[in-house]
Protein backbone atom coordinates (compact mmCIF):
# COMPACT_ATOMS: atom_id res chain seq x y z
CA UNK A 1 -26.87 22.85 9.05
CA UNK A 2 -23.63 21.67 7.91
CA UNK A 3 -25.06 18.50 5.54
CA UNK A 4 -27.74 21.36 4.23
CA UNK A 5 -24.46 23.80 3.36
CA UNK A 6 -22.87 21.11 1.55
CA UNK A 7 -25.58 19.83 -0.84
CA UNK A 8 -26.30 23.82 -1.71
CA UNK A 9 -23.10 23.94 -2.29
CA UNK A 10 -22.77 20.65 -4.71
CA UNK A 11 -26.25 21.84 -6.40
CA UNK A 12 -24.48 25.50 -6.96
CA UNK A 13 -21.00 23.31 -8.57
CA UNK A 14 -23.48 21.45 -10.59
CA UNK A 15 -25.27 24.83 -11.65
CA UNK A 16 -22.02 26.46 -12.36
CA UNK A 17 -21.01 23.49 -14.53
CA UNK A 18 -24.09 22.87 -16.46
CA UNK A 19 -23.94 26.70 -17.57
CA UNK A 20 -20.10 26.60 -18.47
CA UNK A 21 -21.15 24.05 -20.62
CA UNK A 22 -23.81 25.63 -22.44
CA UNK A 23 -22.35 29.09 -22.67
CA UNK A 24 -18.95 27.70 -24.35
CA UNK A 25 -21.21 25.69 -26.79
CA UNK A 26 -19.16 22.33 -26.04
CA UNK A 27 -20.01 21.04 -28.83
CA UNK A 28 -19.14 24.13 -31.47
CA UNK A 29 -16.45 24.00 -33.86
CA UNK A 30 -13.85 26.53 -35.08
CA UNK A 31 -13.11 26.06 -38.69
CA UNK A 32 -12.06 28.72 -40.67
CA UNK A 33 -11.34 29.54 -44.37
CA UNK A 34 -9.04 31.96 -45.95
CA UNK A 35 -10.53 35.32 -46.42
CA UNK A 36 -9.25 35.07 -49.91
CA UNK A 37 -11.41 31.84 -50.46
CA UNK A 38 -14.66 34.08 -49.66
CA UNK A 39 -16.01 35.94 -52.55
CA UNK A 40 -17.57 39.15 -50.45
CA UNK A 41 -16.00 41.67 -52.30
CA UNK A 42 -18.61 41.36 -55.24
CA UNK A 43 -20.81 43.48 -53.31
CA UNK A 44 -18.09 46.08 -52.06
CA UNK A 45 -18.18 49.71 -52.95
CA UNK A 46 -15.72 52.43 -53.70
CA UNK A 47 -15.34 56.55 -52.71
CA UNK A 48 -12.34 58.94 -52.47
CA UNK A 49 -12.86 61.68 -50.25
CA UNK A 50 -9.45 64.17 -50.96
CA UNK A 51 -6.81 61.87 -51.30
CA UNK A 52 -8.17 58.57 -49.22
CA UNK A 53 -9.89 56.26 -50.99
CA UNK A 54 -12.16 53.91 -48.71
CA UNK A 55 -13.33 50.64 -49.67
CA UNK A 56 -16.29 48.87 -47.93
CA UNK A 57 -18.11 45.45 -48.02
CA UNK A 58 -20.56 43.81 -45.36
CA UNK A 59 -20.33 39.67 -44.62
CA UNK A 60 -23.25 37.97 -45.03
CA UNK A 61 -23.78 35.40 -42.50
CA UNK A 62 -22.94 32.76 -44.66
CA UNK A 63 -20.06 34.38 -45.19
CA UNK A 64 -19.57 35.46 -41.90
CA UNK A 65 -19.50 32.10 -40.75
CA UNK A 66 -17.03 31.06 -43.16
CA UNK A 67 -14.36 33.47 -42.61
CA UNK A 68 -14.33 33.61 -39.01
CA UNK A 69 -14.80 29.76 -38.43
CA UNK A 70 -18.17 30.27 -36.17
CA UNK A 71 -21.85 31.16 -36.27
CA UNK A 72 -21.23 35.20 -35.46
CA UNK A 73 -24.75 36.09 -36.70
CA UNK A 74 -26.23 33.93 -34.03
CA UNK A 75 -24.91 35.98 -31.75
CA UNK A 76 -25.42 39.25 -32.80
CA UNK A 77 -22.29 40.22 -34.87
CA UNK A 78 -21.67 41.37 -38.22
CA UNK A 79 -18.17 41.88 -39.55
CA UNK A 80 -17.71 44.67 -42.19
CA UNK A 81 -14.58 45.10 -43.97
CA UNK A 82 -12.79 48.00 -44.79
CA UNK A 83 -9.78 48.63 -47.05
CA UNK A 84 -8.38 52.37 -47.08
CA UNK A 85 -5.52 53.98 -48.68
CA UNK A 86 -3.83 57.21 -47.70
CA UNK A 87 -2.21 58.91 -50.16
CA UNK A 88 -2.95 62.41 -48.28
CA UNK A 89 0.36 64.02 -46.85
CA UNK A 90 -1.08 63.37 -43.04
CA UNK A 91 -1.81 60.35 -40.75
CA UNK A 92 -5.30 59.25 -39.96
CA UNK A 93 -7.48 57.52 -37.40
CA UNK A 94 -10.24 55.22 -38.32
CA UNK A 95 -13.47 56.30 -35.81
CA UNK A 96 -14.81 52.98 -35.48
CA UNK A 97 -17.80 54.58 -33.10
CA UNK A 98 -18.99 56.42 -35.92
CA UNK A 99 -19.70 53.11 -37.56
CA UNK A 100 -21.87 51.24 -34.95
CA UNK A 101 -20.81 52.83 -31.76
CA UNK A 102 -21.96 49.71 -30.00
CA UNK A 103 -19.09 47.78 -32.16
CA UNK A 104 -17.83 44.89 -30.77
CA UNK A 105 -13.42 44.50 -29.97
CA UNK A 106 -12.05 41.12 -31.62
CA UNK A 107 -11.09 39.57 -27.87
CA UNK A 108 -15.17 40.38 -27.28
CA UNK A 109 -16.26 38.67 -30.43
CA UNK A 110 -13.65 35.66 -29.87
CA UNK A 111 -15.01 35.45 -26.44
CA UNK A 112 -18.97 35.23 -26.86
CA UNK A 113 -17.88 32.50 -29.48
CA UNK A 114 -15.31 30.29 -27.81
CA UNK A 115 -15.53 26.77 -27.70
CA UNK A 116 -14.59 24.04 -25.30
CA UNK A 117 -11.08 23.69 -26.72
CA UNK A 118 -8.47 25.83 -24.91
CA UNK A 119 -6.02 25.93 -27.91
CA UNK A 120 -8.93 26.22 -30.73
CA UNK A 121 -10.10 29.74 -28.32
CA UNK A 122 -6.16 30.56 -28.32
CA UNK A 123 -6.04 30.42 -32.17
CA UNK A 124 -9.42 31.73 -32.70
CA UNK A 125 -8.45 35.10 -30.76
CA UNK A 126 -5.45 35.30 -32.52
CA UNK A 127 -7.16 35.58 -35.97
CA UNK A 128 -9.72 37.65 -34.86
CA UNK A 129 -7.32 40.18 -33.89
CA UNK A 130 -4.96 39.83 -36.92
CA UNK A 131 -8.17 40.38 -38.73
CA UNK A 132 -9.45 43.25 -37.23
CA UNK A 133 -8.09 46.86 -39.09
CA UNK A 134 -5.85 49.30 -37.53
CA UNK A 135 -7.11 52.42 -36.56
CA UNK A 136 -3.84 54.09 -37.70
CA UNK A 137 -3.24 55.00 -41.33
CA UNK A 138 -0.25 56.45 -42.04
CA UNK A 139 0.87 58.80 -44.99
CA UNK A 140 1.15 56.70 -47.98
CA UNK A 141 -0.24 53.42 -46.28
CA UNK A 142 -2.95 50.97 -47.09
CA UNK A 143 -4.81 49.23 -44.34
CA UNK A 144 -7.53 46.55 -44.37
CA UNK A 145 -9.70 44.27 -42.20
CA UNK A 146 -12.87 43.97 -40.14
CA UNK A 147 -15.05 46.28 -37.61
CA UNK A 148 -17.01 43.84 -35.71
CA UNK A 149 -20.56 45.38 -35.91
CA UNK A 150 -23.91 44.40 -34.64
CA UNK A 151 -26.08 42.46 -36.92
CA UNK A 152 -28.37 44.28 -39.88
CA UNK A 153 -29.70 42.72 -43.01
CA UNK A 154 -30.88 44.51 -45.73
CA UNK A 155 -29.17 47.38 -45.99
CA UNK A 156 -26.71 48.63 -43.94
CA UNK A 157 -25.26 51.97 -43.74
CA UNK A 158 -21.88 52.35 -43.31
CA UNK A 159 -20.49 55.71 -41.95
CA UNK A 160 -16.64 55.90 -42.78
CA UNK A 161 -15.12 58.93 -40.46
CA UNK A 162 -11.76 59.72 -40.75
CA UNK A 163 -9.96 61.70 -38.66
CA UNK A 164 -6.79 63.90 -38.95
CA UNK A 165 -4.57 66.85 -37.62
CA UNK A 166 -7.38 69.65 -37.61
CA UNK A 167 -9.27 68.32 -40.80
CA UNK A 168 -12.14 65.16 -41.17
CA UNK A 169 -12.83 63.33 -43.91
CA UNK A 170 -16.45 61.51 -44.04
CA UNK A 171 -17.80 59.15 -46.38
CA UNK A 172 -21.26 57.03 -46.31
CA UNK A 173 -22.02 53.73 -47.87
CA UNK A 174 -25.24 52.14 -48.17
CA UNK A 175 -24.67 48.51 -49.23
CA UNK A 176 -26.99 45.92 -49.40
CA UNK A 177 -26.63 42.44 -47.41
CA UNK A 178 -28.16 38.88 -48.12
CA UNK A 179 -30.33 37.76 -45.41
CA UNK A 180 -34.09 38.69 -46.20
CA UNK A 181 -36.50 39.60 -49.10
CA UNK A 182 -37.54 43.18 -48.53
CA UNK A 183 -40.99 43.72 -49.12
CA UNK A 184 -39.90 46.92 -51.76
CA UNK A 185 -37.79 43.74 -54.22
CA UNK A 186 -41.29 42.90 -55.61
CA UNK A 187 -41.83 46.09 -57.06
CA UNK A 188 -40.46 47.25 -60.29
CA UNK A 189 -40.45 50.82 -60.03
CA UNK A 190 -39.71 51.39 -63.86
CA UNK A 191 -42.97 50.44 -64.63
CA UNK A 192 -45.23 52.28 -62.22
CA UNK A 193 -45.83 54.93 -64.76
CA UNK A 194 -44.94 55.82 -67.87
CA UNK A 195 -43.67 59.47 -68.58
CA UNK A 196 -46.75 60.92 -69.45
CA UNK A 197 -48.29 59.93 -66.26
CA UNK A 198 -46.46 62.40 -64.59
CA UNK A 199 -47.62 66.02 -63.71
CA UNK A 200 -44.69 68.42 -62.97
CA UNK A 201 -45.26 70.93 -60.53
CA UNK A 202 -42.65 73.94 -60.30
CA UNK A 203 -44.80 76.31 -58.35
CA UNK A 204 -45.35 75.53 -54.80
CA UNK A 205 -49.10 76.69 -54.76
CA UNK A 206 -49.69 73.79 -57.04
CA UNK A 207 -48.49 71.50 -55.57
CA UNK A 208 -49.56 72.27 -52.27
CA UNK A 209 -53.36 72.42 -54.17
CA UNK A 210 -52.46 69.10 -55.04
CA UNK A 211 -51.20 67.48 -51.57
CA UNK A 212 -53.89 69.09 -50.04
CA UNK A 213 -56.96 67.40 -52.25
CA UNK A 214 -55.34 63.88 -51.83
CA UNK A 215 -57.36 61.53 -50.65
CA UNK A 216 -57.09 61.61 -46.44
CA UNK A 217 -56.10 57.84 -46.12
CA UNK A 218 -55.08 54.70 -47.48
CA UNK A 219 -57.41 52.27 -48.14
CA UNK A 220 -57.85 48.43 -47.88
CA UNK A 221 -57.60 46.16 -50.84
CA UNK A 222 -61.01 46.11 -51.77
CA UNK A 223 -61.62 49.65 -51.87
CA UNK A 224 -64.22 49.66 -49.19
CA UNK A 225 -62.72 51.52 -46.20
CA UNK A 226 -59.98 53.94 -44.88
CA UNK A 227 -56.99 52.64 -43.43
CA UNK A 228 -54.14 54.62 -41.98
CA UNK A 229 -54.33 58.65 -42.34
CA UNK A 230 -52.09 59.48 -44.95
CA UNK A 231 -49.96 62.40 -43.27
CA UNK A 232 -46.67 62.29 -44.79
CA UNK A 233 -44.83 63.43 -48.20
CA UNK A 234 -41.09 62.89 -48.91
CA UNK A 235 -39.50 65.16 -51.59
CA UNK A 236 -36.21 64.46 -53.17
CA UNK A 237 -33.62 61.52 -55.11
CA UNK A 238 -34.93 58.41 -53.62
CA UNK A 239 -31.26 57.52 -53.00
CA UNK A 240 -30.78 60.43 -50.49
CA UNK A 241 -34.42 60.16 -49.25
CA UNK A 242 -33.92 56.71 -48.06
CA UNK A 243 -30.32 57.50 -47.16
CA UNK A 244 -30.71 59.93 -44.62
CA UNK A 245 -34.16 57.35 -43.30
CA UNK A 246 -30.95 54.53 -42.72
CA UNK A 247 -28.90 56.86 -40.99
CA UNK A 248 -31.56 57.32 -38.94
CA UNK A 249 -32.19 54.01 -37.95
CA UNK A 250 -34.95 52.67 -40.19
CA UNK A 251 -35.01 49.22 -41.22
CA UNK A 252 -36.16 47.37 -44.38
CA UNK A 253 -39.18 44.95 -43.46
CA UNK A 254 -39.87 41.47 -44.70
CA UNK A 255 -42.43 40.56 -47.57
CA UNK A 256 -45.75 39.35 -45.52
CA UNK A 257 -45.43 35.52 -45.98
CA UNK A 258 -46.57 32.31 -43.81
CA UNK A 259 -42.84 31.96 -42.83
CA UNK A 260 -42.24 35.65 -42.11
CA UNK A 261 -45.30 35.23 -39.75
CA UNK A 262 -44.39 32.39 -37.98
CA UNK A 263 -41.11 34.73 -37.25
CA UNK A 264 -43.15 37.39 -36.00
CA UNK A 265 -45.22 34.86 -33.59
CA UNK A 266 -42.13 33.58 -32.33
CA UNK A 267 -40.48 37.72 -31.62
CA UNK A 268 -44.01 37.92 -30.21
CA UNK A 269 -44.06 35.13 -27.63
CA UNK A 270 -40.17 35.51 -26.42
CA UNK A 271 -40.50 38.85 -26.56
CA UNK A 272 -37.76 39.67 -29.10
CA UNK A 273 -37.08 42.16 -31.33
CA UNK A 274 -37.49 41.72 -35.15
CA UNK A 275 -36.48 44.52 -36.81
CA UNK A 276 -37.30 43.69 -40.23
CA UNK A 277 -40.87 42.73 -39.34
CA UNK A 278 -43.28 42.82 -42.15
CA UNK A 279 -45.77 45.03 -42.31
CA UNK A 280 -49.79 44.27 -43.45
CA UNK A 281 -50.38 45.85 -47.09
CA UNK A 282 -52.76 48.91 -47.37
CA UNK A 283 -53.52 50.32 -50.57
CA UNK A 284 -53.12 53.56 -52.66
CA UNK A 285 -52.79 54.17 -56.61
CA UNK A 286 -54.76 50.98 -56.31
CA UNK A 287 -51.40 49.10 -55.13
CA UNK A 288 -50.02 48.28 -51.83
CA UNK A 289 -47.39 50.26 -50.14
CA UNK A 290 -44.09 50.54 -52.66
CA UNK A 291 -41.82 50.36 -49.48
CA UNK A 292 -42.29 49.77 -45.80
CA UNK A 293 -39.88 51.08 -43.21
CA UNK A 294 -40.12 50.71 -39.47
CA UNK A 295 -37.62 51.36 -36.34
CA UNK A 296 -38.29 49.07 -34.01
CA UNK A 297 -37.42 48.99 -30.21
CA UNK A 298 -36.81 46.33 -27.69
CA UNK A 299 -39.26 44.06 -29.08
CA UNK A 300 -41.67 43.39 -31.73
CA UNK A 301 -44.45 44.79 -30.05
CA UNK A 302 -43.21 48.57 -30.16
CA UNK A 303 -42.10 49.74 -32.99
CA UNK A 304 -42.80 53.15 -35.32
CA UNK A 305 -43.32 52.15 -38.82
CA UNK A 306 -44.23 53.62 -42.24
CA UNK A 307 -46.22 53.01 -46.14
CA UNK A 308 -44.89 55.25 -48.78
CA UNK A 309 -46.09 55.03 -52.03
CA UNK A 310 -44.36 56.50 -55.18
CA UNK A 311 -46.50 59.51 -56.21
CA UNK A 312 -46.69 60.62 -60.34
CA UNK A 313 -46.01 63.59 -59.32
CA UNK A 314 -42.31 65.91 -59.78
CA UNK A 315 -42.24 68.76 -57.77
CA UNK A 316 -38.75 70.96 -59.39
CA UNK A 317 -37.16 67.67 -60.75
CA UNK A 318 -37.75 65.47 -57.69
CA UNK A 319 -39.65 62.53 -57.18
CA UNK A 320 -42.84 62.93 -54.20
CA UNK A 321 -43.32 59.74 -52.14
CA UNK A 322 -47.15 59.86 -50.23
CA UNK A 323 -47.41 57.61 -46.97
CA UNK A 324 -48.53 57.35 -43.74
CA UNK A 325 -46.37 56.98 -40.37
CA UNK A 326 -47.64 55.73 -36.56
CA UNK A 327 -46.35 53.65 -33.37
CA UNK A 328 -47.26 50.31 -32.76
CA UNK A 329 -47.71 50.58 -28.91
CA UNK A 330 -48.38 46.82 -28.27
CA UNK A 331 -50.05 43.56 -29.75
CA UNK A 332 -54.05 42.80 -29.35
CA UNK A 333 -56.27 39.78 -30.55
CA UNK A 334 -58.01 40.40 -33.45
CA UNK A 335 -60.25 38.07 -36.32
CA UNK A 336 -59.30 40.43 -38.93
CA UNK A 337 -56.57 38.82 -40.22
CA UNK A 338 -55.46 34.92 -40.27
CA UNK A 339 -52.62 35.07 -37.64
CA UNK A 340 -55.31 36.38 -35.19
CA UNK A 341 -53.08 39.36 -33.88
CA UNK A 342 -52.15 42.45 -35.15
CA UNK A 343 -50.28 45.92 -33.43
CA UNK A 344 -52.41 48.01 -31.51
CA UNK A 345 -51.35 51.16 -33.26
CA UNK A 346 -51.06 54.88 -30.59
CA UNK A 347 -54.11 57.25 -31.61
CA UNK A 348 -52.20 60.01 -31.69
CA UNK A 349 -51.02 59.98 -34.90
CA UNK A 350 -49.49 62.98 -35.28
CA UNK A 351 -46.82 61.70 -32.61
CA UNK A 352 -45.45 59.90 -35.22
CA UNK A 353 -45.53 62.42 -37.78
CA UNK A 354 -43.84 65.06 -35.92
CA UNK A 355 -41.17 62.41 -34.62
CA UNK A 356 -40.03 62.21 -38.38
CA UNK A 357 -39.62 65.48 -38.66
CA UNK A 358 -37.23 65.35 -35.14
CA UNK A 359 -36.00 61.99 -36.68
CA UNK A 360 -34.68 63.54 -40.12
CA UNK A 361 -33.45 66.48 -38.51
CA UNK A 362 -30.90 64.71 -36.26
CA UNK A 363 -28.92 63.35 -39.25
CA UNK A 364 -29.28 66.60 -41.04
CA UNK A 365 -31.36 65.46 -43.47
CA UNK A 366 -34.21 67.92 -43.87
CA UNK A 367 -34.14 70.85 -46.21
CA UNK A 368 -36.99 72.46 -45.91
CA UNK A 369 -40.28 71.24 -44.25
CA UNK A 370 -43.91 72.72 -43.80
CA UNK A 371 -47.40 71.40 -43.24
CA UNK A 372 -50.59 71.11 -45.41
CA UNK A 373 -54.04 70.07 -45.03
CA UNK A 374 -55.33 67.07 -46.30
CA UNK A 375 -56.14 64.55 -43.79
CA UNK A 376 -58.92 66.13 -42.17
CA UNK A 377 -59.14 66.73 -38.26
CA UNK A 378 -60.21 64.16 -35.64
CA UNK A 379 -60.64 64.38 -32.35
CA UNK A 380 -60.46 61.97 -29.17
CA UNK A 381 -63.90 62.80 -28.21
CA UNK A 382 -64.83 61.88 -31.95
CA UNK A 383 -61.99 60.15 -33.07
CA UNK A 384 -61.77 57.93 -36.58
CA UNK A 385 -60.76 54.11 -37.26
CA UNK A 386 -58.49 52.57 -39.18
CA UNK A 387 -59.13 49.38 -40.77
CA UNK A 388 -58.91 46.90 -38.12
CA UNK A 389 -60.70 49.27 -35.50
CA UNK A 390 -58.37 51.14 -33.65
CA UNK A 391 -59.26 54.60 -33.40
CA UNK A 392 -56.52 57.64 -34.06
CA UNK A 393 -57.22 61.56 -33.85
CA UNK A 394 -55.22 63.78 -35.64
CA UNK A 395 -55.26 67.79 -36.36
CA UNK A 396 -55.71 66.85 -39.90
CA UNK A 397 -52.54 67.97 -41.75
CA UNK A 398 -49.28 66.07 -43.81
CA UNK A 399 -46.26 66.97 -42.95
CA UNK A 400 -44.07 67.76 -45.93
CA UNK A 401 -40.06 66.89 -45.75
CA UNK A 402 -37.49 67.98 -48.65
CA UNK A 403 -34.38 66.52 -48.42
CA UNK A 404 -31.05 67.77 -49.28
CA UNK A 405 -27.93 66.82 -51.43
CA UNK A 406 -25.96 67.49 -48.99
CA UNK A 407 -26.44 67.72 -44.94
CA UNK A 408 -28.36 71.27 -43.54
CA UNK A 409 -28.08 71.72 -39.44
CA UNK A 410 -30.95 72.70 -38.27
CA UNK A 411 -30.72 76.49 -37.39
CA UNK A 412 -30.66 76.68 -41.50
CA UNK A 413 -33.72 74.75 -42.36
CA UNK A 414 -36.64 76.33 -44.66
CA UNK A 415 -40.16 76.50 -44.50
CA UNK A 416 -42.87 75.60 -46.98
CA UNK A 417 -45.34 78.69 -45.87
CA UNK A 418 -48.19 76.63 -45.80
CA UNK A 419 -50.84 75.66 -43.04
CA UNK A 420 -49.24 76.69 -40.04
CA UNK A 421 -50.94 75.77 -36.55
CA UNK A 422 -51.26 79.66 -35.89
CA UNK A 423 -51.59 82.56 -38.10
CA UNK A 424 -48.82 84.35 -35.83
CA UNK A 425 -45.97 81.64 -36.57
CA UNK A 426 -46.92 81.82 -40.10
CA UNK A 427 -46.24 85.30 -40.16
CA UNK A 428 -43.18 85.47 -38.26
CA UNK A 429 -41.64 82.66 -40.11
CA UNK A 430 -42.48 84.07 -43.28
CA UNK A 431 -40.52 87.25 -42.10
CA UNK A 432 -37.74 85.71 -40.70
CA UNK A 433 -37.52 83.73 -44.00
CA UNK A 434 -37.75 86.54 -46.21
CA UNK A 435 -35.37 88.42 -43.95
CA UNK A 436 -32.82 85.37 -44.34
CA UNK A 437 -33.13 85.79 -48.03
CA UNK A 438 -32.71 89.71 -48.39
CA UNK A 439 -29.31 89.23 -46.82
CA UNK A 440 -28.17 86.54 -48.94
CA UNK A 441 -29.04 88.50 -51.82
């Protein structure tokens, strides 16, 4: 018993040893630059908010890499820098939760990247704190330096939060970050119409005539048969439209290429996320999808994702995007397409379409909101396919979303009076509605 206790024991050393090894990445190097050396601040943007002005910029990994002397993509992190300058006649607190609230301290991110060499880790902590910001900014101080974040490409949205004695200041940045070619950079969206393809629609019977005799789906690229139902419309400045959609947690996806599919074989077989999976084309206006958006989970096989096209319509000076949302549930075989697999998309569709509703709510980023027909009802008894077979049911209507310039809780959204599920919610929204406006009057 004894001899078996001892080699258990020398297998567990060995164990113990082999894994030290790998998890300090022996053979890693920590070789830093000057921050000054590192030209990030090209892609850094500006806003005052009272008397604070707040500067932001997110590393690339390259960049990353360079500053902080290791790989900290690899493993997850993204630094974003922040510069901001009191001149209020108050102290304030940088909320770094309100920027990724699973943010990452600088003895964390100098830990999951040590090395084998004691003093390199010793110096490498040091400069990752000295280059982390202080929370604290005093009354007529500047203060600058890095949140350790977890990693996004594309764009990332950066939610500045500022807190003081009784008063917050807030400011948002969306900034873009090298790393992948967003399916939405091939289109020139200048040249989708000219101005006289446009119809402008002020009245909201119009335009709901209009939504409603849409086509029901998209279709595929020869024209031939329905894809996905088409049960969503986005109203407002594309810039606060796809705003409030980061805020919520939607990602950018990947152009469909041969190495963008290899990546999504790979997520596929180790089970990893990829949250800026592409997405297969389908086809309105006789184009592909203008942008494709999905939110993925805890790996590539689940994931809600949407198509929007760019309507020529202009419903009271905004722009109208038409698209389609669902939830890929899993992934199934399939000779449909050349990689032989594909999501096996939820039949419920209208899941998805009320979860954007929930979705754009939460940030305060819905206006006013109704439903109209259009898609046409399906049931599961008699339900319809899409374009690779899987069948979906739906109660047949788009749900409509205006967005906001600036945030509306919930308890003061508005309602498009349109097709309501029942007669008696249409009539005692419509009252409470009107109600709401006699008062304001």
């Amino acid at each position: 018993m004894t001899m078996k206790f001892v080699q258990i024991k020398n297998i567990i050393q060995s164990l113990t040893a082999v894994m030290t090894l790998v998890l300090v990445s022996a053979c890693g190097t920590y070789n830093p630059i000057p921050i000054d050396k590192v030209n990030f601040h090209q892609r850094s943007q500006t806003k005052n908010v009272g008397k604070l002005t707040v500067t932001a910029s997110v590393l690339s990994p390259k960049e990353s890499k360079q500053i902080f002397g290791r790989p900290l993509a690899k493993k997850g992190i993204q630094p974003v820098w922040l510069e901001i300058i009191n001149n209020e006649d108050t102290p304030f607190a940088l909320i770094v939760m309100a920027i990724d609230p699973k943010y990452f301290s600088s003895m964390e991110t100098a830990y999951i990247n040590r090395v084998s060499d004691t003093d390199k880790n010793k110096h490498m902590e040091e400069d990752y704190r000295n280059l982390a910001i202080d929370m604290l900014i005093n009354p007529g101080e500047t203060k600058s330096g890095f949140v350790y974040t977890n990693l996004g490409l594309g764009t990332k949205v950066v939610p500045v939060v500022l807190f003081g004695p009784k008063q917050v200041r807030t400011v948002v940045f969306y900034i873009s970050v090298p790393g992948i070619k967003a399916d939405h950079m091939r289109v020139n969206f200048d040249d989708l119409y000219q101005p006289e393809d446009f119809i402008k629609f002020d009245k909201e019977e119009n335009f709901r005539a209009k939504l409603s005799d849409f086509q029901c789906c998209a279709r595929n690229e020869k024209d031939t048969k329905d894809g996905d139902p088409l049960n969503l419309v986005l109203i407002g400045k594309p810039d606060l439209i796809f705003g409030a959609l980061a805020r919520a947690g939607w990602d950018e996806t990947e152009a469909v290429t041969l190495s963008t599919g290899l990546k999504m074989a790979k997520a596929f077989f180790k089970g990893d996320m990829y949250l800026n999976a592409p997405i297969s084309p389908q086809y309105v206006f006789g184009r592909a999808q203008d942008i494709a958006l999905q939110k993925g989970r805890d790996s590539v096989n689940e994931r809600n994702h949407m198509r929007l096209w760019l309507a020529p319509w202009i419903f009271r000076d905004k722009s109208v995007w038409i698209g389609q949302i669902s939830r890929d549930i899993g992934i199934r075989m399939t000779t449909g397409v050349w990689s032989l697999t594909t999501h096996a998309v939820d039949p419920e569709v209208d899941d998805a379409r009320d979860y954007m509703i929930m979705d754009v709510m939460s940030v305060q980023g819905l206006a006013k909101m109704g439903m109209v027909n259009g898609v046409g009802a399906a049931t599961p008894e008699e339900p319809r396919e899409i374009i690779l077979g899987d069948p979906y049911w739906t109660d047949g209507r788009r749900a409509v979303i205006l967005f906001p310039e600036e945030p509306v809780a919930m308890d003061n959204i508005k309602f498009f009076i349109w097709d309501f599920r029942s007669k008696e919610t249409k009539e005692i929204i419509e009252r409470v509605q009107n109600e709401s406006t006699s008062k304001s009057d």
